[in-house]
Protein backbone atom coordinates (compact mmCIF):
# COMPACT_ATOMS: atom_id res chain seq x y z
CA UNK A 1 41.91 -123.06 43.20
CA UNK A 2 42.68 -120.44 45.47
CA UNK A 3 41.26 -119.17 48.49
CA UNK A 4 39.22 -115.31 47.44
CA UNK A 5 40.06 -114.43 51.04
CA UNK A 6 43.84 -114.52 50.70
CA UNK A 7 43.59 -112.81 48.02
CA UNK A 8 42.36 -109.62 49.23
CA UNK A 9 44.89 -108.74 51.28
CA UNK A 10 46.61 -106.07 48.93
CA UNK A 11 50.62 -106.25 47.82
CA UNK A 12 53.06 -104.31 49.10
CA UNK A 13 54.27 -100.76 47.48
CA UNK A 14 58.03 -101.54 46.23
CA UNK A 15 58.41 -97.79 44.16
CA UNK A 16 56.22 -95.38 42.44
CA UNK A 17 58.06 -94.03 38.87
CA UNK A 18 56.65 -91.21 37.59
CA UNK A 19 56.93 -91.06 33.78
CA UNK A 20 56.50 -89.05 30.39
CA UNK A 21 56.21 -91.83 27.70
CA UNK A 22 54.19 -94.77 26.96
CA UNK A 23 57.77 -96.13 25.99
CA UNK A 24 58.49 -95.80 29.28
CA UNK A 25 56.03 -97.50 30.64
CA UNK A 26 56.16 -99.92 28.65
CA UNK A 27 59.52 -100.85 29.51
CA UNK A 28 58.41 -100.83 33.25
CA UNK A 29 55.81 -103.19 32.99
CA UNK A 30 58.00 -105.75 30.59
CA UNK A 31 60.85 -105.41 33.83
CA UNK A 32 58.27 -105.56 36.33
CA UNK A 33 56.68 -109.10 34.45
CA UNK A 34 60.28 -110.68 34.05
CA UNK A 35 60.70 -110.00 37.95
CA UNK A 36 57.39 -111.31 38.51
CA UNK A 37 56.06 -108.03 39.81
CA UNK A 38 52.85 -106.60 40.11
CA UNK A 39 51.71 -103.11 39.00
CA UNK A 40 49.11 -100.88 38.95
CA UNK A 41 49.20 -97.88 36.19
CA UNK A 42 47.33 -94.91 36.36
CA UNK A 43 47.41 -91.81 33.67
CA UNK A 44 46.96 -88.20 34.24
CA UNK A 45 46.72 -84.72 32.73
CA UNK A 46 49.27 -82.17 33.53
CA UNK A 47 49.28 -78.43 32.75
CA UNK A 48 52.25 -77.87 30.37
CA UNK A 49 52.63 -73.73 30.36
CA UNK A 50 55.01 -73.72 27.75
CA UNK A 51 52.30 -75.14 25.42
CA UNK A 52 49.34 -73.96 26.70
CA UNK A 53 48.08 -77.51 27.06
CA UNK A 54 47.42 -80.54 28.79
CA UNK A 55 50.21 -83.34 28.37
CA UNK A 56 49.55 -87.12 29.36
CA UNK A 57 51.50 -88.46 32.29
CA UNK A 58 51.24 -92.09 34.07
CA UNK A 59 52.01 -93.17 37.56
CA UNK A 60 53.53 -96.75 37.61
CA UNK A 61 53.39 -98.10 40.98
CA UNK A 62 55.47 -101.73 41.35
CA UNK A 63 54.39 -104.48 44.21
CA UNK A 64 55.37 -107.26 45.29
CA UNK A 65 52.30 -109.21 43.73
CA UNK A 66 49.42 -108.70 41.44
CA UNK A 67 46.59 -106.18 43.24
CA UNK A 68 43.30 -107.41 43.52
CA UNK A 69 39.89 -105.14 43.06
CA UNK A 70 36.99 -105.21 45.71
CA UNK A 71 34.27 -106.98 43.51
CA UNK A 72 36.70 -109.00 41.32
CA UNK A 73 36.20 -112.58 41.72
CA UNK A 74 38.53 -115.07 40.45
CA UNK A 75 36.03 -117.57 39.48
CA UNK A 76 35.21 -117.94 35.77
CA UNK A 77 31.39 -116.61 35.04
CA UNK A 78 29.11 -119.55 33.03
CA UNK A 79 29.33 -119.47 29.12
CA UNK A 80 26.13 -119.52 26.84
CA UNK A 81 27.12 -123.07 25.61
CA UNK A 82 27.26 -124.22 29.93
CA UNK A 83 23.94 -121.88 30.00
CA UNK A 84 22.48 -123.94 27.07
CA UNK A 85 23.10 -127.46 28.58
């Protein structure tokens, strides 16, 4: 069991990659698990004015652990069965 205080304390930024496929991504996040990486992904909506659209972007940020949410606990919440008992 590990201590929810050292937790908190957020990873390091290594590189943001700023990409235009899900197969891109998708090969980030398999190199980023083999290096034992963390990452945080976000998508977005860009203005594409050769379409006259939106078009779906992501942000792939790589750190040097797994980042941790305000509010997320590590502890595993009772089941119905342990609620039953």
């Amino acid at each position: 069991m590990t201590d929810l205080d050292e937790t908190l304390v957020q990873p390091d930024l290594i590189a943001t990659h700023y990409l235009t496929s899900i197969d891109e991504v998708t090969e980030h996040l398999r190199a980023a698990n083999q290096l034992g990486l963390g990452v945080r992904v976000r998508s977005y909506l860009e203005t594409d004015e050769e379409l006259d659209g939106l078009i779906e972007r992501w942000e792939v940020e790589l750190l040097t652990g797994s980042p941790v949410h305000e509010g997320e606990t590590t502890e595993e919440e009772p089941t119905e069965a342990a609620a039953a008992e």
